[in-house]
Each structure stands twice: as structure tokens, then as C-alpha cells.
Protein backbone atom coordinates (compact mmCIF):
# COMPACT_ATOMS: atom_id res chain seq x y z
CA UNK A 1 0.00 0.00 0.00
CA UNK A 2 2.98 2.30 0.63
CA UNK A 3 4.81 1.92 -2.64
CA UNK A 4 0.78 2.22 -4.50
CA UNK A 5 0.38 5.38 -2.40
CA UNK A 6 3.74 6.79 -3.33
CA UNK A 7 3.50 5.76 -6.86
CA UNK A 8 0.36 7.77 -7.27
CA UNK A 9 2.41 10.98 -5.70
CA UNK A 10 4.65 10.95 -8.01
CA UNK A 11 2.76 10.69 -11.04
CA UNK A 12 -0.04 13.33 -10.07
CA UNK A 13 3.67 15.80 -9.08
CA UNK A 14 5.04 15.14 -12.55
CA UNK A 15 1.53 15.79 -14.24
CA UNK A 16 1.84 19.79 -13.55
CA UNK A 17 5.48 19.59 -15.14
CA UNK A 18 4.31 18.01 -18.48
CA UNK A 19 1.36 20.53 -18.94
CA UNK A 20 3.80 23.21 -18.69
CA UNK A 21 6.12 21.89 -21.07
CA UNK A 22 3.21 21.15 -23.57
CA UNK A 23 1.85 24.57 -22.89
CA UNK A 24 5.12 25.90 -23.76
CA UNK A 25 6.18 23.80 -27.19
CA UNK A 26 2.60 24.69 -28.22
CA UNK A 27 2.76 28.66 -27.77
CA UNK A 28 6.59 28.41 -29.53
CA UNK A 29 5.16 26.63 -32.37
CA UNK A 30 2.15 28.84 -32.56
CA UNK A 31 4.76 31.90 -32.84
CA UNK A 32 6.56 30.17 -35.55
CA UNK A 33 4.08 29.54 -37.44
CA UNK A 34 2.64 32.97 -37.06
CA UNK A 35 2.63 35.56 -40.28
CA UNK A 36 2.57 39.06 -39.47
CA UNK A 37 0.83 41.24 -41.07
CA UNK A 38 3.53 43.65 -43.24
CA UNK A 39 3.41 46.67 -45.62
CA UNK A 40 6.10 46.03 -48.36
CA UNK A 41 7.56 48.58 -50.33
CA UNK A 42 10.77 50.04 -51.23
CA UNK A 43 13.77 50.86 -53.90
CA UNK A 44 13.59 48.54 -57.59
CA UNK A 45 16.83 47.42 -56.44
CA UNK A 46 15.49 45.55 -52.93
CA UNK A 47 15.37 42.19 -53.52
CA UNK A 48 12.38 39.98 -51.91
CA UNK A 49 11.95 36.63 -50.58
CA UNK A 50 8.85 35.16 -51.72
CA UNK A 51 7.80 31.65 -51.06
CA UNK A 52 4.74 30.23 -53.14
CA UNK A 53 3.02 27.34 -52.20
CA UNK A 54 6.31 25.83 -50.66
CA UNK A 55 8.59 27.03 -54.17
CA UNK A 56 10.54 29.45 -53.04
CA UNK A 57 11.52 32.65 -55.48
CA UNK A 58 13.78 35.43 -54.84
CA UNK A 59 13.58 38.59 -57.40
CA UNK A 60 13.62 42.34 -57.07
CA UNK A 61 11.08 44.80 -56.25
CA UNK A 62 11.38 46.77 -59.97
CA UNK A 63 10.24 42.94 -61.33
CA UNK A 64 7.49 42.58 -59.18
CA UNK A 65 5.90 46.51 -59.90
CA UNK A 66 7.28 46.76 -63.36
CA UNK A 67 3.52 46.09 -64.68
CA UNK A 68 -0.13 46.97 -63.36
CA UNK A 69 -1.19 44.09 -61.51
CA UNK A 70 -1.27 42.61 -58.45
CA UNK A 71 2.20 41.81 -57.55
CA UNK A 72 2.29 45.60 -58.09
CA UNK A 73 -0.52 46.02 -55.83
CA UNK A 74 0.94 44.05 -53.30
CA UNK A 75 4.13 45.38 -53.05
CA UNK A 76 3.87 48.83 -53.62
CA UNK A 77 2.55 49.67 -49.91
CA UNK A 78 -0.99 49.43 -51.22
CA UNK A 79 -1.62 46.11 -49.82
CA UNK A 80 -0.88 44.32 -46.53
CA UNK A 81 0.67 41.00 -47.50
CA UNK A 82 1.75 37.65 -44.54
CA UNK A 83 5.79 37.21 -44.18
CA UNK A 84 6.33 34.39 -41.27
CA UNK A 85 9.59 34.44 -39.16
CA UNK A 86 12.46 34.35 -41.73
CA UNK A 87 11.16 37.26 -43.34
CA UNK A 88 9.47 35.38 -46.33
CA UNK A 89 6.10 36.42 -48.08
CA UNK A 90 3.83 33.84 -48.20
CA UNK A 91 1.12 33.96 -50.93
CA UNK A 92 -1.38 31.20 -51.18
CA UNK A 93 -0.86 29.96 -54.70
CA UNK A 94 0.80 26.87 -56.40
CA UNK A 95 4.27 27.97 -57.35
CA UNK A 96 4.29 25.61 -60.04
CA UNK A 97 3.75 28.35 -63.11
CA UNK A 98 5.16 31.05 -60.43
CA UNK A 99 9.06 31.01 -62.41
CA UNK A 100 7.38 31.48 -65.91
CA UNK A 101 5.13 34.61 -64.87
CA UNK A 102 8.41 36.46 -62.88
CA UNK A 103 9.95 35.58 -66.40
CA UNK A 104 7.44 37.51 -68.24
CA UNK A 105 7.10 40.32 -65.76
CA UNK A 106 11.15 40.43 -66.70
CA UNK A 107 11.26 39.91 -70.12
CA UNK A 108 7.76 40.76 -71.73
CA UNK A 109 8.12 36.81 -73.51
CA UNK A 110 8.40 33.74 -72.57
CA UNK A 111 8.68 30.03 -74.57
CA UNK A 112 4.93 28.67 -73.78
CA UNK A 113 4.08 25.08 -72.17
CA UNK A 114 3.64 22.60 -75.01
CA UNK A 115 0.40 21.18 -73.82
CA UNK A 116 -3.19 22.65 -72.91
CA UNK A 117 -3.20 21.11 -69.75
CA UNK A 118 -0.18 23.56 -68.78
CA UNK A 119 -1.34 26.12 -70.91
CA UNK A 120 -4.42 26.33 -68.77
CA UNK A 121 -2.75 26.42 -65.82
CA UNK A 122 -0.55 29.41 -66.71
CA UNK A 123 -3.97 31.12 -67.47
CA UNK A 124 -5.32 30.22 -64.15
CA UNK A 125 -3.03 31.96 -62.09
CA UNK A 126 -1.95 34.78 -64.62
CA UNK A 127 -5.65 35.71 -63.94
CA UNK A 128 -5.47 35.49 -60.78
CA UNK A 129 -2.29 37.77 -60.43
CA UNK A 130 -4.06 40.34 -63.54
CA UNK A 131 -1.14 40.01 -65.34
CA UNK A 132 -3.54 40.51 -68.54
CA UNK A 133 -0.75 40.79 -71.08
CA UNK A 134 0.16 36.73 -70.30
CA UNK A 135 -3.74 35.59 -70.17
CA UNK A 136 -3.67 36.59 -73.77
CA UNK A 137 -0.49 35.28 -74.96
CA UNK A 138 -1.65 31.68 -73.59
CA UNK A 139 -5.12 32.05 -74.56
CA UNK A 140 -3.94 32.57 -78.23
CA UNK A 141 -1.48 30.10 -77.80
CA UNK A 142 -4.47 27.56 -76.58
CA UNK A 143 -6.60 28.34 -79.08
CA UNK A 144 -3.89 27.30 -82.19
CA UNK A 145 -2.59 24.23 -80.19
CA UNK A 146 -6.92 23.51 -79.88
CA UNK A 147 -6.87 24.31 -83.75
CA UNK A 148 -3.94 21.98 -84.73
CA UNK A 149 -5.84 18.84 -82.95
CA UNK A 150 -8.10 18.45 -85.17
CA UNK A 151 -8.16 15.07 -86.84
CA UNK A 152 -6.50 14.55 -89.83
CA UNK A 153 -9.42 13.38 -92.04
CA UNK A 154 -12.93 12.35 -91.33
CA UNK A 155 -14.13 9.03 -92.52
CA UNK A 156 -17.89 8.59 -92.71
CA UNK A 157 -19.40 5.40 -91.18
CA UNK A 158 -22.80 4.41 -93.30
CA UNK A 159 -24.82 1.65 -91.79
CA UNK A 160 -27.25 1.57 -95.27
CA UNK A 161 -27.94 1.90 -98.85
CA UNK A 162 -29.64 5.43 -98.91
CA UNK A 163 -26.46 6.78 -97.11
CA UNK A 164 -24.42 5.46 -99.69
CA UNK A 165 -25.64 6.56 -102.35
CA UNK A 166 -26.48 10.16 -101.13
CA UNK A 167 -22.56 10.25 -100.41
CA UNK A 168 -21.52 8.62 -103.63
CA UNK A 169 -23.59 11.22 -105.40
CA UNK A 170 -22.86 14.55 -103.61
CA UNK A 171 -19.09 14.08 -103.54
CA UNK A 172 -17.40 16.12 -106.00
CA UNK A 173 -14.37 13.39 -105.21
CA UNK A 174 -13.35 9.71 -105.72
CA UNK A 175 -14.90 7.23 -103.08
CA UNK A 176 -13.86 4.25 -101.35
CA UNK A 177 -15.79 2.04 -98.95
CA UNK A 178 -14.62 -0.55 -97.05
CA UNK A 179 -17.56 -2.92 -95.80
CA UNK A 180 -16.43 -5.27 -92.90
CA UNK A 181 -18.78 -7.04 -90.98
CA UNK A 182 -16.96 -10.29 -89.04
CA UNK A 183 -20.56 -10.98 -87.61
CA UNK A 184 -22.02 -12.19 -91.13
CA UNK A 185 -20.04 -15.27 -91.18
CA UNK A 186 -21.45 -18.61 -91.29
CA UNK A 187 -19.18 -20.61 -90.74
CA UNK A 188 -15.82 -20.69 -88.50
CA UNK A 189 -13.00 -18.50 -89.59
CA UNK A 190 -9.93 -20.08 -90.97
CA UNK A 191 -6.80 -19.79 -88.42
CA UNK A 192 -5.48 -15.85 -90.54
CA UNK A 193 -8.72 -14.43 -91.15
CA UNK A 194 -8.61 -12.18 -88.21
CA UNK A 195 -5.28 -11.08 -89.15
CA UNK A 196 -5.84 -10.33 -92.73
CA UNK A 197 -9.39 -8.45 -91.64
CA UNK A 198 -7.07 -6.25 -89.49
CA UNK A 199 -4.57 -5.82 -91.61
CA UNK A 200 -7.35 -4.81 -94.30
CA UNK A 201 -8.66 -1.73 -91.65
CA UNK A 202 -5.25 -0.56 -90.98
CA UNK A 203 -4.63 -0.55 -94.78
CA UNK A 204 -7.59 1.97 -95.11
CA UNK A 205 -6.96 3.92 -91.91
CA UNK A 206 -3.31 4.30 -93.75
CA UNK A 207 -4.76 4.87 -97.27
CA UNK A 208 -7.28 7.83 -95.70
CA UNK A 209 -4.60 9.44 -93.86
CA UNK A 210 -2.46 9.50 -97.11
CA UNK A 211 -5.00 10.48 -99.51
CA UNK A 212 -6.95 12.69 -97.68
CA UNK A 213 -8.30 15.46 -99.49
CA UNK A 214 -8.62 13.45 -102.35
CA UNK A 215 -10.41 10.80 -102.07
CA UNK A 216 -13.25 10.18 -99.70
CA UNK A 217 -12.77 6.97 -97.52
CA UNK A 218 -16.30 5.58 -96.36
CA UNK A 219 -16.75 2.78 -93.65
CA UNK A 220 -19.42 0.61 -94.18
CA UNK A 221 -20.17 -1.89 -90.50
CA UNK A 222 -23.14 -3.18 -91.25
CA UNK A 223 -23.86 -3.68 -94.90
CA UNK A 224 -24.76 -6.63 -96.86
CA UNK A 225 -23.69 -10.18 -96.83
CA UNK A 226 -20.37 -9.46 -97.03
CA UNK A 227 -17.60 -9.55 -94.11
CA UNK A 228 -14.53 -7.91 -96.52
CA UNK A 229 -15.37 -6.19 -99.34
CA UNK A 230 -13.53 -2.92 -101.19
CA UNK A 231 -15.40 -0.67 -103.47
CA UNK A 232 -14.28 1.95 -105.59
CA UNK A 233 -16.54 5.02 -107.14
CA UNK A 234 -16.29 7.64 -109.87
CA UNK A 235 -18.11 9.97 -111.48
CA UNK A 236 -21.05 8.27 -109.20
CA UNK A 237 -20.77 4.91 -110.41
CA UNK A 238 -18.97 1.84 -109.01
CA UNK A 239 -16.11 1.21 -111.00
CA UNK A 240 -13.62 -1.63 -109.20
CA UNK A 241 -14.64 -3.58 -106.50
CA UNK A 242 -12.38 -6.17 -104.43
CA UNK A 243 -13.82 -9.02 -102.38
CA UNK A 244 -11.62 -10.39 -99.64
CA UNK A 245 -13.72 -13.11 -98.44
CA UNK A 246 -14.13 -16.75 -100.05
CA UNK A 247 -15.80 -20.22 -98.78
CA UNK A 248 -13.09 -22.94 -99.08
CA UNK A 249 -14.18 -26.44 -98.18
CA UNK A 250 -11.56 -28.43 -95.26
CA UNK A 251 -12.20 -32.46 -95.22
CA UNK A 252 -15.11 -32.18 -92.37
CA UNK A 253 -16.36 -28.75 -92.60
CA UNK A 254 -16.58 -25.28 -94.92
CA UNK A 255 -14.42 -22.22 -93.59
CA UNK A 256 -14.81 -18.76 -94.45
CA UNK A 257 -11.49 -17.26 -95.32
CA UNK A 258 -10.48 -13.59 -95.55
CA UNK A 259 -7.62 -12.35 -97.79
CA UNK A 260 -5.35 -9.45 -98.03
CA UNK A 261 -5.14 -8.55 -101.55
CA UNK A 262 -2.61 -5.05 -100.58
CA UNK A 263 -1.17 -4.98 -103.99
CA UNK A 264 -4.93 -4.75 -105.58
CA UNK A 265 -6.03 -2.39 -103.02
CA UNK A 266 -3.43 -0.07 -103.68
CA UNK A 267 -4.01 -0.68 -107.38
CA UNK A 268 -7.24 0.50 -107.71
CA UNK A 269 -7.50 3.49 -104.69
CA UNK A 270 -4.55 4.63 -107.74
CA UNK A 271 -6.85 4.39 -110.40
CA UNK A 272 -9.49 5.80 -109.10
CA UNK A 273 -7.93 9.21 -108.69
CA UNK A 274 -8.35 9.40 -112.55
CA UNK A 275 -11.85 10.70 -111.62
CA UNK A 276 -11.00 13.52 -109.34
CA UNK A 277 -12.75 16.36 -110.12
CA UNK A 278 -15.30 14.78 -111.56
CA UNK A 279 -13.94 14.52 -114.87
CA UNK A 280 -13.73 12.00 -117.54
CA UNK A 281 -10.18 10.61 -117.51
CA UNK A 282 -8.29 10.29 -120.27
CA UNK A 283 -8.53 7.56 -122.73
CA UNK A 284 -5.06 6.93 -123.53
CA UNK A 285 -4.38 7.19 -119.79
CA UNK A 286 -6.99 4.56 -118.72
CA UNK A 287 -5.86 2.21 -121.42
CA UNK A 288 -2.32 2.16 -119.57
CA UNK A 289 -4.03 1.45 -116.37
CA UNK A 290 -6.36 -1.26 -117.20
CA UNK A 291 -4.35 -2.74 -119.52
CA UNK A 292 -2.06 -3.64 -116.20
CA UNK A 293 -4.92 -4.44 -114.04
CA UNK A 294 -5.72 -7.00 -116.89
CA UNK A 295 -2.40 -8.63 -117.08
CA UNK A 296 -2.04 -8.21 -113.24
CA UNK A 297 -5.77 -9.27 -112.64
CA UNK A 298 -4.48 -12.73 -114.40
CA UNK A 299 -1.48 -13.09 -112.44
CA UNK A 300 -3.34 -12.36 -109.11
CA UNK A 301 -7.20 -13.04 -109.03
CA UNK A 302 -7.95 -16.86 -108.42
CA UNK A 303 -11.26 -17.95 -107.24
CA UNK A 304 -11.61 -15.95 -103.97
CA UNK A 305 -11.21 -12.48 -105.17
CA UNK A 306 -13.84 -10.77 -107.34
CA UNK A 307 -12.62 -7.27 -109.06
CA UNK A 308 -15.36 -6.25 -111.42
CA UNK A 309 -15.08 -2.75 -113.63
CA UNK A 310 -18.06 -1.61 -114.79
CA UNK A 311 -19.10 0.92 -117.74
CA UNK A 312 -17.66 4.06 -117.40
CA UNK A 313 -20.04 7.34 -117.39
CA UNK A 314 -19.08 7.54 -121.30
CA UNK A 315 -18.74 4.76 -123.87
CA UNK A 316 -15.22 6.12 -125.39
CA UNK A 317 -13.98 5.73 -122.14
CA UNK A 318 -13.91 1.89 -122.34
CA UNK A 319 -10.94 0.16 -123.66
CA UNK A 320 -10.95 -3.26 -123.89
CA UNK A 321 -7.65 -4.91 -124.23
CA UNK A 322 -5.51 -6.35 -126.73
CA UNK A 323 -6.08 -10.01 -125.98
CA UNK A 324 -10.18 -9.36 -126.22
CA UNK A 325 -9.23 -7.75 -129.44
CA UNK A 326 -7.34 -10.68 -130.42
CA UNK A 327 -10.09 -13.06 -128.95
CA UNK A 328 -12.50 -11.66 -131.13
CA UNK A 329 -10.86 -11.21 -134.54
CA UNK A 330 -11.73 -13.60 -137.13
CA UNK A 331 -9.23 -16.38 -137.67
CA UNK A 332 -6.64 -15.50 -140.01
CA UNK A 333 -7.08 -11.29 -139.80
CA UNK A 334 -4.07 -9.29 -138.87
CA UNK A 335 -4.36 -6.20 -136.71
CA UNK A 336 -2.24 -3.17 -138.43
């Protein structure tokens, strides 16, 4: 019972002792942390000690009241502004952006952030500080950098017949669709269909991008029938088209199998440039062309690719080639 009693003593002695102490680290904290209120003014040449949001910046008085705004305002005795115990101002902001506006208030230019995000932080706190002169410079800048995102080219996605043909017909420019539809099959996929469908998409996505202005690229998702198809217009008419897709028939069961003609593709997205503008092309120039999608139509069209070229808008413009000439000749004629 003693040593309980004396135990107690103690403890309730030392609790007066550790309130103090408390008491005390508190109130020195308190006076640490404490920002007096100052008026701050003085010669161009006085340097200040400004700490922003944690960044701390340290620039003259002429920088900081070379232009009408608030820095100005702030330290040109107009405003009261918080310094704590080493003298530093405090001001409330993120100090992120705070280097690049005491370079402008120096300089009168600065190189801009290269993204909007950044950009539209620099115009967040130049408004807040007025600095007017910098809100426009970035708000210019945001505006182009807004301007210069804008896709590339713009490829229309149809999903029937009427929308088609009212693009077809109201383009003053060659067309080419791509129908792909990997839901239409019947069947099960042979083990590079997939691949060849995407390498048929990327093909366009490439052939829009590098013919844009030009031609107009059309997707077609829904369609008919087909999974893979090309098609290329003129003048409002079909002219080429290229099937990718074919039935061949494995020892139990039928597969659908989808190609990747590129060379054929790229063939005919050529060719049908001959009908920019809307004009007839030329006849001597078409029979160059088809006379080497005949010879290469031999060489590369087997019985899963269908290329078909129909009448063009006017009869001169067909040309039929030397070996239907040929075909056709009576037996024993010679062509001079």
C-alpha cells in the first residue's frame, strides 16, 4: 500500500510539469508559425523573398511593380501582404507556373508550355495575379494548339444503302468504302482471317490518312452479306470492287477465309484518282491502267477475289484490251 500510495504521488507531481512543457512547445510553435501582417515597399533594387506554395523565389522589387497588376498592388505599400519568421512572403498559390510569370514580368516573352493542360494552368493563375498581357499570350497560344488537334481526315461510317448513295452522289471526289462485318459469317474462320481483316482496316486507316483530301474513304459496318469487301466510285458509279472473303471447303467442314489482296487495293485506290474532279479521264491514260490491271488481274485473281469494272459514265472511255481484241478477230485477220 505504501509503494501504490507513493506511486500515485509521483505521477499526479510530474503531471503539472508536463502541462507546462506542452503549454510551452505549443505557444513556440504557434509563434513560428505565425505571419505578421507587413506593408512592403521600397527601392527597384530591394530584392524579396517570396515563397509560393512551398517554391521558393527570390527577385527584385522593380520585377514585381514593373507592370499593373497585383504583384504591383501588393508590393507597392498598397496592400498588406503575410511574411512568417524568416522574413518570407507567403502567398497562397501553387508555385508551379510562379518562375514562368516572374519571367514575363522580366522579359515581356516567354517560350509557352507545349500542352493545354499547362497552358491552362498558366492562365489560371496569370488571372489570378491580372497580369492581362500573359492571359492573352496563352489564350492565343491555346486556341492554335486547340486548332492543330483536329483530326486529320474524317471518314464517314454508313450503316445503309440510302447513305451510300447520297454520299456517292454529292461528292465532287473519288470514293472508297470498305464494308467489314466479321458478324455475317457462317461458318468458323480459318486460323489468318482475323489477321488479314485487321490488316485490311489498318490498310484503309493508312490509305485515308495519305490520300486525304482526295479521295473520300467511307466505312461501311453493317452492310450486306459481305464480311470484306472494297469498293471503288467515280463519277457516281462503281467502278472496281475487291472481295476479300471466299468459302473454301476443309475435309469435315466449310471455312470462311479472308484475304489481303494489298497490292490490288493499292491498285485500284490509284486508279481511281483518274476521276478527281469529276472529270472523264483520259482515254489513252486509262488504257495504260487497265491494260495492267488486266495482265495483273491474271497473275493475281484466283477464285476468292472478285474485281469487277463496270461501264464508265461515257462509252469512249472503255478500252478493252488487246487479248479481247485478239479473242474476237476472225481467224486469219491481222491487226495493223
Amino acid at each position: 500500500t505504501t509503494t501504490t500510495t507513493t506511486t500515485t504521488l509521483n505521477r499526479m507531481s510530474a503531471e503539472p510539469n508536463l502541462n507546462k512543457e506542452r503549454d510551452a512547445s505549443t505557444t513556440s510553435l504557434n509563434s513560428a508559425t505565425t505571419s505578421p501582417v507587413k506593408v512592403i515597399k521600397g527601392a527597384s533594387g530591394r530584392y524579396v523573398k517570396l515563397n509560393v506554395g512551398g517554391a521558393l523565389f527570390y527577385t527584385t522589387m522593380g520585377n514585381l511593380t514593373k507592370q499593373d497588376n497585383m504583384l504591383r498592388a501588393m508590393f507597392s505599400g498598397r496592400m498588406e501582404v503575410l511574411t512568417d519568421s524568416e522574413g518570407w512572403v507567403l502567398i497562397d498559390r501553387c508555385g508551379k507556373h510562379f518562375g514562368v510569370i516572374l519571367t514575363y514580368l522580366r522579359d515581356g516573352a516567354i517560350p509557352l508550355p507545349p500542352t493545354q493542360r499547362e497552358l491552362q494552368e498558366l492562365i489560371a493563375e496569370a488571372k489570378y495575379f491580372l497580369i492581362q498581357g500573359l492571359v492573352d499570350l496563352c489564350t492565343e497560344a491555346l486556341h492554335k494548339l486547340t486548332a492543330d488537334c483536329d483530326p486529320i481526315c474524317r471518314v464517314p461510317v454508313i450503316t445503309s444503302p440510302r447513305e451510300e448513295h447520297d454520299l456517292v452522289t454529292q461528292s465532287n471526289k473519288p470514293v472508297v468504302k470498305l464494308l467489314y462485318n466479321r458478324q455475317n459469317n457462317k461458318y468458323s474462320y480459318t486460323s489468318q482471317s482475323d489477321d488479314n481483316l485487321l490488316k485490311n482496316i489498318e490498310l484503309f486507316d493508312k490509305l485515308s490518312l495519305r490520300f486525304n483530301g482526295r479521295i473520300l474513304f467511307v466505312k461501311d459496318v453493317i452492310g450486306s452479306n459481305e464480311i470484306c469487301c472494297w469498293s471503288f466510285f467515280g463519277n457516281e458509279r462503281k467502278v472496281a470492287e475487291v472481295c476479300c472473303t471466299s468459302i473454301v471447303y476443309a475435309t469435315e467442314k466449310k471455312q470462311t477465309k479472308v484475304e489481303f489482296p494489298e497490292a490490288r487495293i493499292y491498285e485500284e485506290t490509284l486508279n481511281v484518282l483518274l476521276y478527281e474532279k469529276g472529270s472523264v479521264p483520259d482515254p489513252e491514260l486509262m488504257m495504260a491502267t487497265r491494260g495492267k490491271v488486266g495482265s495483273g488481274q491474271q497473275a493475281h485473281q484466283g477464285a476468292h477475289h472478285l474485281v469487277s469494272y463496270p461501264a464508265l459514265t461515257h462509252p469512249s472511255s472503255v478500252v478493252h484490251s488487246d487479248e479481247d481484241e485478239d479473242h474476237h478477230r476472225p481467224h486469219g485477220s491481222r491487226r495493223h
